[in-house]
N, C-alpha and C. Protein backbone atom coordinates (compact mmCIF):
# COMPACT_ATOMS: atom_id res chain seq x y z
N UNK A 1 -4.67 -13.29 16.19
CA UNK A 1 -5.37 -13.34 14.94
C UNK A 1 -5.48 -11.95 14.32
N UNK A 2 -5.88 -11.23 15.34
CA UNK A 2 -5.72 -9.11 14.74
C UNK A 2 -4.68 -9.31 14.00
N UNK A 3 -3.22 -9.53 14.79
CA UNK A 3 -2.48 -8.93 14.11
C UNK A 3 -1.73 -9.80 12.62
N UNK A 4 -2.19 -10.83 12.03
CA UNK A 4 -1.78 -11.02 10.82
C UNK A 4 -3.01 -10.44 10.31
N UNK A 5 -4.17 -10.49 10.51
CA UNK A 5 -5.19 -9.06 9.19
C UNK A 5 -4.42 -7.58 9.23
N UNK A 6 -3.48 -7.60 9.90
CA UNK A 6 -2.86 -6.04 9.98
C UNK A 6 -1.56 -6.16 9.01
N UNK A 7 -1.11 -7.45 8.60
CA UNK A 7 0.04 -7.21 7.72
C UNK A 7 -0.19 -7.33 6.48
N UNK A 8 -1.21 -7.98 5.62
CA UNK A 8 -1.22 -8.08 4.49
C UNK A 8 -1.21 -6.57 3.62
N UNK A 9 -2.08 -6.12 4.22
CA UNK A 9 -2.19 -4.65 3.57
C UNK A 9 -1.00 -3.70 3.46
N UNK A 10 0.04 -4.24 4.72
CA UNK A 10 1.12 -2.94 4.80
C UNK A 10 2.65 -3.98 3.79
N UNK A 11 2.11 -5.05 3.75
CA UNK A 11 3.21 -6.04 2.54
C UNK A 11 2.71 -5.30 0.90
N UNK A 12 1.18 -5.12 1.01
CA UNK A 12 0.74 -4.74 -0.31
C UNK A 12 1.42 -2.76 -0.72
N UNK A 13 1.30 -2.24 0.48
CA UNK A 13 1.61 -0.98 0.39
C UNK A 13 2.93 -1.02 -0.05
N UNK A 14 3.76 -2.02 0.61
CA UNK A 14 5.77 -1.78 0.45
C UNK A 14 5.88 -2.00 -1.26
N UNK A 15 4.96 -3.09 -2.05
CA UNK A 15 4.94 -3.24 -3.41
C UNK A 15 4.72 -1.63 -3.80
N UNK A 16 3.98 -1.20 -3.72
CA UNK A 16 3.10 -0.18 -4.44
C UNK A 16 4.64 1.05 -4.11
N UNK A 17 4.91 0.98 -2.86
CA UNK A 17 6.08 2.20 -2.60
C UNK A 17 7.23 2.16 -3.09
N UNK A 18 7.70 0.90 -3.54
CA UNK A 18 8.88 0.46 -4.58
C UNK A 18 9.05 0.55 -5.36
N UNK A 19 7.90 0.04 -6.14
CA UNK A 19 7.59 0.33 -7.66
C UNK A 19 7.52 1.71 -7.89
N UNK A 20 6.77 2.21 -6.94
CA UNK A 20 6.75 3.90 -7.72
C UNK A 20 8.11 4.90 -7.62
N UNK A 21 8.99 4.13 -6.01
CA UNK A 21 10.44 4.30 -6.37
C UNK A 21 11.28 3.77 -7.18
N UNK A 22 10.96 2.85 -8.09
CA UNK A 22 11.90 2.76 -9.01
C UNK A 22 11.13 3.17 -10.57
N UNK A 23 10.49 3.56 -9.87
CA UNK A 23 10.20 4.30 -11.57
C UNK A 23 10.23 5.44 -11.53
N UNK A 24 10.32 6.41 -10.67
CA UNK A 24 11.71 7.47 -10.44
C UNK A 24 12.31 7.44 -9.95
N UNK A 25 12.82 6.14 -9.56
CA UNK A 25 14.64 6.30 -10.26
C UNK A 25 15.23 5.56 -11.38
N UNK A 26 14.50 5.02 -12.15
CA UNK A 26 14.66 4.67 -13.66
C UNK A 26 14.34 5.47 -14.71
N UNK A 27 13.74 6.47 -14.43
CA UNK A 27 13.22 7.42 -14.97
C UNK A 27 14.73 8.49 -15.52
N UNK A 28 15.57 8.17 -14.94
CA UNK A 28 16.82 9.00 -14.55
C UNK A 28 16.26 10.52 -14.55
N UNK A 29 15.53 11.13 -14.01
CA UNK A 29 15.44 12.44 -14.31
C UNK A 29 15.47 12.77 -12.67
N UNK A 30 16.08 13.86 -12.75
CA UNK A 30 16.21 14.76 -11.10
C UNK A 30 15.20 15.72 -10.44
N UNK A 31 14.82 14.94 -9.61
CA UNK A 31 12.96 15.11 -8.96
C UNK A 31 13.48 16.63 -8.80
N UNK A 32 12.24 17.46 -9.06
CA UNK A 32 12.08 18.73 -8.97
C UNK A 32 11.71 18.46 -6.86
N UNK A 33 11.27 18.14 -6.63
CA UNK A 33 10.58 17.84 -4.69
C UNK A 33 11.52 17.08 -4.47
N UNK A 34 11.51 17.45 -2.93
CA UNK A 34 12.20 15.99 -2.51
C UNK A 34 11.40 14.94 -2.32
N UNK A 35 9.46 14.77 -1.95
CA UNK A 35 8.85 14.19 -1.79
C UNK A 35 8.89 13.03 -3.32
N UNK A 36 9.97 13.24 -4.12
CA UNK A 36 9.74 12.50 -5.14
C UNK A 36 10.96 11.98 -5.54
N UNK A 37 12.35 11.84 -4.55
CA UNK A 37 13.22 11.34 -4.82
C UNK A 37 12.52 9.77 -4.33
N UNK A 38 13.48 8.87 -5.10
CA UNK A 38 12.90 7.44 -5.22
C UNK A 38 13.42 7.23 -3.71
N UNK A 39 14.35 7.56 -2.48
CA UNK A 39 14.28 6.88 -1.61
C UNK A 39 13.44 7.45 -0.84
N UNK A 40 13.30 8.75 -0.79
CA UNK A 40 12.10 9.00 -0.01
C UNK A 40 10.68 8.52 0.01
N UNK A 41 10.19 8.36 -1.50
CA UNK A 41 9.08 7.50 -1.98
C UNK A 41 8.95 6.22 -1.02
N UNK A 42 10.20 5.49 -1.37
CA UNK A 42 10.00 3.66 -0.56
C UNK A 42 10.25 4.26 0.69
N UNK A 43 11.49 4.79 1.14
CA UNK A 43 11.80 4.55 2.83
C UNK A 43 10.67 5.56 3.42
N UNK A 44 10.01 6.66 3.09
CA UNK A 44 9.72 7.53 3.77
C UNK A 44 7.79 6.55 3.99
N UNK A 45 7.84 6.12 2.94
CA UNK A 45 6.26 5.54 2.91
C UNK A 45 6.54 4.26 3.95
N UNK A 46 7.45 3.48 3.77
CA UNK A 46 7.74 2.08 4.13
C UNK A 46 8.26 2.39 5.81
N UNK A 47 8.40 3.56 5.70
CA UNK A 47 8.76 3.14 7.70
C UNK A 47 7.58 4.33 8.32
N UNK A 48 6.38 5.01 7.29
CA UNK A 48 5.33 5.08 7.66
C UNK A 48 4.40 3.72 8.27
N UNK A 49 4.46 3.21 6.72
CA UNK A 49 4.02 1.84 7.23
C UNK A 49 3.96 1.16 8.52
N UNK A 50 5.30 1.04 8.38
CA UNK A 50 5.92 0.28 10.29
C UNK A 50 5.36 1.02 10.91
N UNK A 51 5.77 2.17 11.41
CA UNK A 51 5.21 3.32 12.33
C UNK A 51 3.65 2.58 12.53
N UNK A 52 2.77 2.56 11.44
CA UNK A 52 1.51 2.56 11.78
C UNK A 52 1.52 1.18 12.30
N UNK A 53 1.79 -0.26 11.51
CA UNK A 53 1.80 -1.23 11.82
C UNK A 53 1.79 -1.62 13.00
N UNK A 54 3.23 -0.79 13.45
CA UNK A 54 3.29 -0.82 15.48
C UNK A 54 2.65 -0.55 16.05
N UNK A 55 1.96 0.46 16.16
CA UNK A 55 0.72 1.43 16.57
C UNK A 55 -0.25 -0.05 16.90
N UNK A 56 -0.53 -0.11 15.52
CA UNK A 56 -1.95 -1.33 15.11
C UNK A 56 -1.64 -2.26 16.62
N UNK A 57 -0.29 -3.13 16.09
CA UNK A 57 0.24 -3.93 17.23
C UNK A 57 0.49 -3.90 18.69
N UNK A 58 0.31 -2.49 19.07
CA UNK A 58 0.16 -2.11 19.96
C UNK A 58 -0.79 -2.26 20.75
N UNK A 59 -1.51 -1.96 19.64
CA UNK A 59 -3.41 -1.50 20.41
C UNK A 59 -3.99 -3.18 20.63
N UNK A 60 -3.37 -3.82 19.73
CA UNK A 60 -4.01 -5.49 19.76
C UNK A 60 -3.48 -5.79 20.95
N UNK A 61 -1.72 -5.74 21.56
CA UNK A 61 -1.03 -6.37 22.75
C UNK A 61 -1.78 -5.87 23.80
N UNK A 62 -2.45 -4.61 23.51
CA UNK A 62 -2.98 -4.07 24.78
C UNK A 62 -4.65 -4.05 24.98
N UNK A 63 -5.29 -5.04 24.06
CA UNK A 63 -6.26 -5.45 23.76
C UNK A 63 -6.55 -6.62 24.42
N UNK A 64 -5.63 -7.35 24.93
CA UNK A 64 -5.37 -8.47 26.15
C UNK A 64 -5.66 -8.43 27.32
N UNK A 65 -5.12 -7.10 27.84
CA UNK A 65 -5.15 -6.83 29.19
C UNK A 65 -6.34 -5.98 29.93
N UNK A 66 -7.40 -6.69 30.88
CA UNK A 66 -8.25 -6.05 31.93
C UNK A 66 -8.15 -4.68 31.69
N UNK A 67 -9.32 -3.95 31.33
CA UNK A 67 -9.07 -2.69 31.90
C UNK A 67 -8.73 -2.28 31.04
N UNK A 68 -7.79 -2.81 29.22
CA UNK A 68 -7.43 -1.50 29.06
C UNK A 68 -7.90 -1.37 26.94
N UNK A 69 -8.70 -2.34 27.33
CA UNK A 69 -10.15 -2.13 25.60
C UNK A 69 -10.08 -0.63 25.48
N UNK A 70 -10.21 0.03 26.08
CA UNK A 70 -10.55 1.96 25.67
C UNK A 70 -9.06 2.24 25.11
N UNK A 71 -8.02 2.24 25.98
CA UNK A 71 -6.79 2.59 25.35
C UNK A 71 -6.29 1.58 23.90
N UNK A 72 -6.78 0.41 24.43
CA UNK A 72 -6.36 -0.49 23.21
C UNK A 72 -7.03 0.24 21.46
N UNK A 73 -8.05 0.13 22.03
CA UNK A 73 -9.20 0.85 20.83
C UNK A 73 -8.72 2.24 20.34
N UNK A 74 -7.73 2.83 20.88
CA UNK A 74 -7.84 4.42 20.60
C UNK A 74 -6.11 4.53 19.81
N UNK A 75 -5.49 3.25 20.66
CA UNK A 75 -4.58 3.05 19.56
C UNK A 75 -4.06 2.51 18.47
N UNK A 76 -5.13 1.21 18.36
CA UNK A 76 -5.38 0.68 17.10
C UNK A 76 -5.80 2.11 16.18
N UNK A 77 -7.12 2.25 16.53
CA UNK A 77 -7.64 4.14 15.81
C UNK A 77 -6.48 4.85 15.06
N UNK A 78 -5.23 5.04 15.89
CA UNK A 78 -4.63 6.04 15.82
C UNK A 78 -3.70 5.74 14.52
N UNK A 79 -3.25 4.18 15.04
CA UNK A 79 -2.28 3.50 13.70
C UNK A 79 -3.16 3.55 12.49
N UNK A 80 -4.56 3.43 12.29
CA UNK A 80 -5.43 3.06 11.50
C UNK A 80 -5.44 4.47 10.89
N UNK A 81 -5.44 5.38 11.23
CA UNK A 81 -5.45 6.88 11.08
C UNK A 81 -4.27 7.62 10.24
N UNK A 82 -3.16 7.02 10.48
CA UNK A 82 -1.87 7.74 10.55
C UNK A 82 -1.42 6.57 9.05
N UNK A 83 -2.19 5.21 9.09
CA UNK A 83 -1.89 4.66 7.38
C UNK A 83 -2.78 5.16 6.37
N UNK A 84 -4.07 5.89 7.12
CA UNK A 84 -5.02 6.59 5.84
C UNK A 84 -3.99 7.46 5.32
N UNK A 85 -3.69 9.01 6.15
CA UNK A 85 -2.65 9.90 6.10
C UNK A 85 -1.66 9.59 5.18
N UNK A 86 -1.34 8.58 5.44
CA UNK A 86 0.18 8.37 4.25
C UNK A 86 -0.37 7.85 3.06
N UNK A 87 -1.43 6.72 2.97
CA UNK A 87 -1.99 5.71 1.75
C UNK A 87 -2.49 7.25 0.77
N UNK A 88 -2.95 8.17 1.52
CA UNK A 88 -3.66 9.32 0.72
C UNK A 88 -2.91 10.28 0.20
N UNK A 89 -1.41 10.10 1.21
CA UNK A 89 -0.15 11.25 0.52
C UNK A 89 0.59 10.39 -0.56
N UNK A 90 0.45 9.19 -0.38
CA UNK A 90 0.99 8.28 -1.56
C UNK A 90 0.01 8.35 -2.68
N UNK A 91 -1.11 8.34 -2.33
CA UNK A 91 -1.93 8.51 -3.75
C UNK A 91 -1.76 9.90 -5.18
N UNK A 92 -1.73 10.62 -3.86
CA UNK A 92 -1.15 11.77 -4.48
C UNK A 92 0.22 12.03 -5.24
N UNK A 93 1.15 11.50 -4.61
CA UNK A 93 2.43 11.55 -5.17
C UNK A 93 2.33 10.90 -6.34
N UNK A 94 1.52 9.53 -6.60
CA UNK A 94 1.31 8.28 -7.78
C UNK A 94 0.50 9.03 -8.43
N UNK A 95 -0.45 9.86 -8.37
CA UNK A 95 -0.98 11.11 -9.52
C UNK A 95 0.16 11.60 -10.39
N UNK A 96 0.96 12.26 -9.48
CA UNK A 96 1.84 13.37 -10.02
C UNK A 96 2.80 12.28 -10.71
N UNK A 97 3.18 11.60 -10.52
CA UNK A 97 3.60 10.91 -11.36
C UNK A 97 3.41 10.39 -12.83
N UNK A 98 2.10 9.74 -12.46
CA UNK A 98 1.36 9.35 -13.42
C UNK A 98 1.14 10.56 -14.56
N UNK A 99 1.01 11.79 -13.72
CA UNK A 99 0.95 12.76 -14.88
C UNK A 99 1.77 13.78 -15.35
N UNK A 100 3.00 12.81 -15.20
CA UNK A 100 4.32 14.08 -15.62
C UNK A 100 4.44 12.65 -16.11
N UNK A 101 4.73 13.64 -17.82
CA UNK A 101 5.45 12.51 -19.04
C UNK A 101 7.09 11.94 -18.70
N UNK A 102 7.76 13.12 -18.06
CA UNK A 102 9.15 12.45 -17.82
C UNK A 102 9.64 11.11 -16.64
N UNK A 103 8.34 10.62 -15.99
CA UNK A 103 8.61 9.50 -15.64
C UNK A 103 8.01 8.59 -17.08
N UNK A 104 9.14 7.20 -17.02
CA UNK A 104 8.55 6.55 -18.14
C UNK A 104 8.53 5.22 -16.80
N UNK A 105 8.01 4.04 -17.88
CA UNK A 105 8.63 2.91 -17.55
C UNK A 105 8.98 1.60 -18.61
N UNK A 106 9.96 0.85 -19.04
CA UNK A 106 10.05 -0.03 -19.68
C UNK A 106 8.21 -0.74 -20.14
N UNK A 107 8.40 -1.00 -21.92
CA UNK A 107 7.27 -1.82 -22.08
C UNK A 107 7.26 -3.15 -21.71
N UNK A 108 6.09 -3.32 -21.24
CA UNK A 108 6.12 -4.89 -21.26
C UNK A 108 5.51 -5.54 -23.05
N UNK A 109 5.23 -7.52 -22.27
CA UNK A 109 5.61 -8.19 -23.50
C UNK A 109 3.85 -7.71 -23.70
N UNK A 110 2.63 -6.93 -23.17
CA UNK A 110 1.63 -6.66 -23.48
C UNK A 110 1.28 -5.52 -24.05
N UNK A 111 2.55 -4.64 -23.79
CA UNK A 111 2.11 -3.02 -24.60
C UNK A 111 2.36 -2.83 -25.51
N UNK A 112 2.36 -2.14 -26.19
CA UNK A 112 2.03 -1.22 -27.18
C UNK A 112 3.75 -0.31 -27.36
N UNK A 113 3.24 0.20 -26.24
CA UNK A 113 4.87 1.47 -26.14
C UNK A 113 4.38 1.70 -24.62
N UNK A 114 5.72 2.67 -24.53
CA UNK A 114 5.99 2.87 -22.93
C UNK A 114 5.24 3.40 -22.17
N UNK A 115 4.02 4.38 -23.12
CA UNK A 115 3.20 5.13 -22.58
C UNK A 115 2.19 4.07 -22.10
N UNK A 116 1.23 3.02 -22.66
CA UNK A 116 0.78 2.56 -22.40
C UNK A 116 1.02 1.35 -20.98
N UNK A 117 2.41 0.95 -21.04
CA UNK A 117 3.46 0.70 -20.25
C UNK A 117 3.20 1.17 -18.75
N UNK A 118 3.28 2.46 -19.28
CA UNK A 118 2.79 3.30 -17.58
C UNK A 118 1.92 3.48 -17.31
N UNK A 119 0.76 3.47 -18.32
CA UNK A 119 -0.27 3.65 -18.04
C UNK A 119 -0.83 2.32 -17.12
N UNK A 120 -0.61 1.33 -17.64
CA UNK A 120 -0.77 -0.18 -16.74
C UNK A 120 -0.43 -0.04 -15.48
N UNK A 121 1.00 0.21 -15.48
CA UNK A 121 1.68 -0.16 -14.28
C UNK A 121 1.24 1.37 -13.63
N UNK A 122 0.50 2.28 -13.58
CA UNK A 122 0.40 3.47 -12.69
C UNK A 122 -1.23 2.76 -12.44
N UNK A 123 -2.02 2.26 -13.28
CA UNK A 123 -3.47 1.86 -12.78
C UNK A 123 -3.15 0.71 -11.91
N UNK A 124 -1.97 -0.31 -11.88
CA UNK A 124 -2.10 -1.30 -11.05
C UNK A 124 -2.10 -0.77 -9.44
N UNK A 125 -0.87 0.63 -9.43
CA UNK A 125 -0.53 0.98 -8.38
C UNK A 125 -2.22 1.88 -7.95
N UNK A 126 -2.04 2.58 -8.07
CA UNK A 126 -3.29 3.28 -7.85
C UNK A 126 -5.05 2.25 -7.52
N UNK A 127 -5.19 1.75 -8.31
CA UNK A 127 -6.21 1.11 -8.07
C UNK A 127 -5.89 0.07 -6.84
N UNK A 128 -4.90 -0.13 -6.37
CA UNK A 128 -4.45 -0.95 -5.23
C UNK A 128 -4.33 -0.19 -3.78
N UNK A 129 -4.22 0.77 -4.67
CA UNK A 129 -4.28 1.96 -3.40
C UNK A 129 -5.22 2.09 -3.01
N UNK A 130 -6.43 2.60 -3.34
CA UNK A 130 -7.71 3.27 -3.49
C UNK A 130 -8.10 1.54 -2.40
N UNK A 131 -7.75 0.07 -3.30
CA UNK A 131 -8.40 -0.73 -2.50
C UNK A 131 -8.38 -0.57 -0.88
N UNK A 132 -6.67 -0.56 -1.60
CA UNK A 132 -6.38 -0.50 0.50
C UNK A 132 -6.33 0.33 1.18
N UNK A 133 -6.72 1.68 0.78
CA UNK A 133 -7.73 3.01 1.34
C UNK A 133 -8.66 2.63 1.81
N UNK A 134 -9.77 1.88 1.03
CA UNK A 134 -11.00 1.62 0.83
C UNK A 134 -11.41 0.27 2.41
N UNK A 135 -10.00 -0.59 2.55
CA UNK A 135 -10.09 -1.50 3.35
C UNK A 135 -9.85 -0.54 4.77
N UNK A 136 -9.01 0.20 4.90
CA UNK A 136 -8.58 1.06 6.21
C UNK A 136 -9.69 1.53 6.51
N UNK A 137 -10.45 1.96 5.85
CA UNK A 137 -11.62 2.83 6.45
C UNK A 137 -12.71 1.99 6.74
N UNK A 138 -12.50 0.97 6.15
CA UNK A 138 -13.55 -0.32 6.76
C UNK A 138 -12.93 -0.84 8.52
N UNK A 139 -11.45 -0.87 8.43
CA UNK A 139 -11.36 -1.56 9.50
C UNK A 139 -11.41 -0.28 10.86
N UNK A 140 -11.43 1.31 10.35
CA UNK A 140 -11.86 2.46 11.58
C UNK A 140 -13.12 2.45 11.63
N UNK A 141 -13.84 1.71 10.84
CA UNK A 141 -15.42 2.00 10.99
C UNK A 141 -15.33 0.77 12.27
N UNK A 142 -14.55 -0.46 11.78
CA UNK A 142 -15.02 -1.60 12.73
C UNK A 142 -14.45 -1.67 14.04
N UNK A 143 -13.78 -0.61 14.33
CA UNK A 143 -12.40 -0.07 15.64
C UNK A 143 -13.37 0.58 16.39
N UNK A 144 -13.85 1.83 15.64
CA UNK A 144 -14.12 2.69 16.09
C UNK A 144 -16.14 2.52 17.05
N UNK A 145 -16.83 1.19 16.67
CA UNK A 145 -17.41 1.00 17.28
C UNK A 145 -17.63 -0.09 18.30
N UNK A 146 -16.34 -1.17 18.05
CA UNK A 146 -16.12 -1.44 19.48
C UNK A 146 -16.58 -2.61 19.17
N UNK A 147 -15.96 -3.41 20.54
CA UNK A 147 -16.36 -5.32 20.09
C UNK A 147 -17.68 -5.77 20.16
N UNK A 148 -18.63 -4.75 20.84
CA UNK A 148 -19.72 -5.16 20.41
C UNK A 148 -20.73 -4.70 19.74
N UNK A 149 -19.98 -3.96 18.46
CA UNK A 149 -20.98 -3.34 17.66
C UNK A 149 -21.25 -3.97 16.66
N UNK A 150 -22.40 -3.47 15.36
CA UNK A 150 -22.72 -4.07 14.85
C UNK A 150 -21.86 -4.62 13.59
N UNK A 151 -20.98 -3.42 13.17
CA UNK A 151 -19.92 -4.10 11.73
C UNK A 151 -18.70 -4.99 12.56
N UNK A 152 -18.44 -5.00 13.42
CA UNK A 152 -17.20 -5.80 14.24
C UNK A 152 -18.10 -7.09 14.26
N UNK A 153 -19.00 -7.05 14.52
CA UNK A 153 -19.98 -8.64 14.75
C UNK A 153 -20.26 -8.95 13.32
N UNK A 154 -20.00 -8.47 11.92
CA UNK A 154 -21.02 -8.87 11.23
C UNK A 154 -20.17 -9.88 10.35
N UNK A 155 -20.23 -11.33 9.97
CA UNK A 155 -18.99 -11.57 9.68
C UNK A 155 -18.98 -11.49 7.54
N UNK A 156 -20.14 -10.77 7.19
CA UNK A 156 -20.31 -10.74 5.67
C UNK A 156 -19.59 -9.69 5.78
N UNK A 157 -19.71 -8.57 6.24
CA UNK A 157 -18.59 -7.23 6.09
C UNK A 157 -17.38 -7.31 6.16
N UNK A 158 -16.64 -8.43 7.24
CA UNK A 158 -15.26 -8.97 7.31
C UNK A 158 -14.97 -9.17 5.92
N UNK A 159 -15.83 -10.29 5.36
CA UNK A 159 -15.28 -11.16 3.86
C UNK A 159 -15.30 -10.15 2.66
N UNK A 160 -16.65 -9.35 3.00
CA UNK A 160 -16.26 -8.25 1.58
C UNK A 160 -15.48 -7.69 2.06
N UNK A 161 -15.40 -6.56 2.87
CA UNK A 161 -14.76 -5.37 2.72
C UNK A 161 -12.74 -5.75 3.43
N UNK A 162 -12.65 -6.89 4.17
CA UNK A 162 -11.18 -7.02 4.08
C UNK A 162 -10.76 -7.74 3.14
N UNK A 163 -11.48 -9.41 3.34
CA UNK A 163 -10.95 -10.68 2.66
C UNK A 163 -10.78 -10.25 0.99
N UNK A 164 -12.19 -9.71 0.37
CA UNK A 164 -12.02 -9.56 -0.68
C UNK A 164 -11.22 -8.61 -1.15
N UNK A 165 -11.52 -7.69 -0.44
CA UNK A 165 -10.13 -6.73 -0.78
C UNK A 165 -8.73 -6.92 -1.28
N UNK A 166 -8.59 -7.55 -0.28
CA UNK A 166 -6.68 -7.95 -0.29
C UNK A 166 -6.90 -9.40 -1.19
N UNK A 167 -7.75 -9.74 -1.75
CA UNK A 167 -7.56 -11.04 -2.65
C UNK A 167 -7.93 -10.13 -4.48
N UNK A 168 -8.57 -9.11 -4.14
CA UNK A 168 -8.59 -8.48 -5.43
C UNK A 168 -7.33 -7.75 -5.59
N UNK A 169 -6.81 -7.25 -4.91
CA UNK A 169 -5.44 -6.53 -4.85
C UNK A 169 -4.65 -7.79 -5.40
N UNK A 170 -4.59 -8.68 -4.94
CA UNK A 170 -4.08 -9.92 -5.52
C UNK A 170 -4.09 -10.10 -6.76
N UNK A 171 -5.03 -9.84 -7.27
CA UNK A 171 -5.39 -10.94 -8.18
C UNK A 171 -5.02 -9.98 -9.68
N UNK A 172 -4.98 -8.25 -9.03
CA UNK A 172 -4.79 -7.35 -9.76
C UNK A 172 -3.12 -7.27 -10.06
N UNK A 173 -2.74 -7.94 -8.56
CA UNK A 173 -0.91 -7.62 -8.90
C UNK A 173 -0.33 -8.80 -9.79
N UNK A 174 -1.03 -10.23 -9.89
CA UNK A 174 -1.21 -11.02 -10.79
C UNK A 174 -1.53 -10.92 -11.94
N UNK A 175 -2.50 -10.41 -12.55
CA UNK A 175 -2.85 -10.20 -13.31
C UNK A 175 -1.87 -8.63 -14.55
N UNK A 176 -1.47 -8.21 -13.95
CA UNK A 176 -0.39 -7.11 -13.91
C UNK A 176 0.77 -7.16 -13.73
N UNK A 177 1.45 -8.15 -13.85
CA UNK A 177 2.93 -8.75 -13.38
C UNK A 177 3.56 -7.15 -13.86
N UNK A 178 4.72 -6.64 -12.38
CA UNK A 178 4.74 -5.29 -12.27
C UNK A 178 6.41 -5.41 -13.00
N UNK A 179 7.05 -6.84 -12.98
CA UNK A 179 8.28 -6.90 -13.21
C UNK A 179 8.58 -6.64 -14.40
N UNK A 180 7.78 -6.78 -15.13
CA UNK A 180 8.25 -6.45 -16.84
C UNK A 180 8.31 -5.07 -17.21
N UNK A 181 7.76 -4.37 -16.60
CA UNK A 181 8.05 -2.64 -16.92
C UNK A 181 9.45 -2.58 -16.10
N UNK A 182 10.43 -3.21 -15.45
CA UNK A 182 11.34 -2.73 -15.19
C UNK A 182 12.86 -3.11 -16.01
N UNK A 183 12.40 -3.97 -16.82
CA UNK A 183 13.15 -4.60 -18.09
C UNK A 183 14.62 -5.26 -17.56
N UNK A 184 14.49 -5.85 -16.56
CA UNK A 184 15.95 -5.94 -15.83
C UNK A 184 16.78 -5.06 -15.38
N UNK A 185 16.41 -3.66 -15.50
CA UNK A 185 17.10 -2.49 -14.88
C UNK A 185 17.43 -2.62 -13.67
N UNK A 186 16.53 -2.80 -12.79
CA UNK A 186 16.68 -2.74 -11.82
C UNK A 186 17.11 -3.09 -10.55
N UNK A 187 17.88 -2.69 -9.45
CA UNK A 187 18.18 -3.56 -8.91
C UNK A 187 18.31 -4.95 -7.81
N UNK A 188 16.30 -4.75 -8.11
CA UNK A 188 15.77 -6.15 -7.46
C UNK A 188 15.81 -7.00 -8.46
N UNK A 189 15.71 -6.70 -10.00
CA UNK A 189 15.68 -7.67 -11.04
C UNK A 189 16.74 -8.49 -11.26
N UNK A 190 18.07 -7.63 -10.99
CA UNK A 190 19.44 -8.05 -10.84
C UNK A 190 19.88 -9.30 -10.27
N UNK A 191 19.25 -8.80 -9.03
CA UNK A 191 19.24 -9.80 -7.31
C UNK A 191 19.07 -10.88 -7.93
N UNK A 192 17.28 -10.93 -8.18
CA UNK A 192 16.57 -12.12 -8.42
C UNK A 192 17.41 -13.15 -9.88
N UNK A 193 17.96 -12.45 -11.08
CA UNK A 193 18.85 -13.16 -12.10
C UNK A 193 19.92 -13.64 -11.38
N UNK A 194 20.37 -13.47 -9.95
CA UNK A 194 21.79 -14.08 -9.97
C UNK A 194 21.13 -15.45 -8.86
N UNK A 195 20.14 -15.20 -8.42
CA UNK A 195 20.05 -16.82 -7.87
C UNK A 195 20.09 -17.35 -8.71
């Protein structure tokens, strides 16, 4: 049961790391960093992800066995630790983005112009971030004191601070349909026109 509450968030992160790679690399302009070439953006965030994910999965398989709750606990911690680290170097990178005019992105059928365009699609990413920042540090608070403490027992803190979380992230990536700023450019949009 741990380990599907451990994937929704890192499915929500791979959205957020895509999108912001293809909007520099639709952007066509030649990243001054390398931290801002579009494959480094997705692959370098997205096999952070894994990295941590495993970790997480780790600490749950070994959350089974007699004897070994302390190690289990310290490596859940550690995966839990090592997705703050990246969710917070990704936030940052989605700043700098957000605030250099030469990334654009296609308008959608709700904007205005492109600026506004990005402005949407950089608050969808970001504010999704911040959620699932906001959820990680809920689930080291609930790691870090152990199965019989009081936020691991409490089951109203579960429903706000995960359930709702990842259903507002939802409801935000819904509400924000991310595909129309990419105007068919791209080449998941491609994919998806030839089924």
């Amino acid at each position: 049961m741990t380990l599907f509450l451990l994937l929704p968030p890192n499915a929500l992160a791979l959205l957020n790391y895509k999108t912001l790679g293809e909007t520099v690399r639709l952007s066509n302009t030649q990243p001054r960093h390398f931290w801002l070439k579009p494959r480094f953006v997705t692959w370098f965030f997205f096999t952070s992800d894994v990295f941590s994910f495993l970790l997480q999965a780790g600490g749950v398989a070994l959350s089974t066995r007699d004897g070994m709750r302390e190690v289990a606990k310290k490596t859940i911690l550690c995966g839990l630790a090592v997705q703050l680290l990246f969710f917070g170097a990704f936030f940052l990178i989605a700043m700098y983005v957000r605030n250099c005019a030469y990334y654009v992105v296609a308008k959608g059928p709700h904007d205005v112009d492109g600026i506004q365009a990005k402005a949407r699609l950089m608050r969808t990413i970001l504010s999704t971030t911040l959620l699932l920042y906001g959820r990680s540090v809920y689930r080291v608070i609930e790691f870090a004191g152990g199965y019989g403490s009081k936020v691991y027992g409490t089951e109203w803190m579960f429903y706000a601070f995960d359930t709702v979380i990842i259903m507002i992230c939802f409801a935000v990536y819904i509400q924000s349909y991310l595909g129309h700023h990419f105007n068919g450019r791209s080449a998941i949009a491609v994919r998806l026109r030839r089924l």
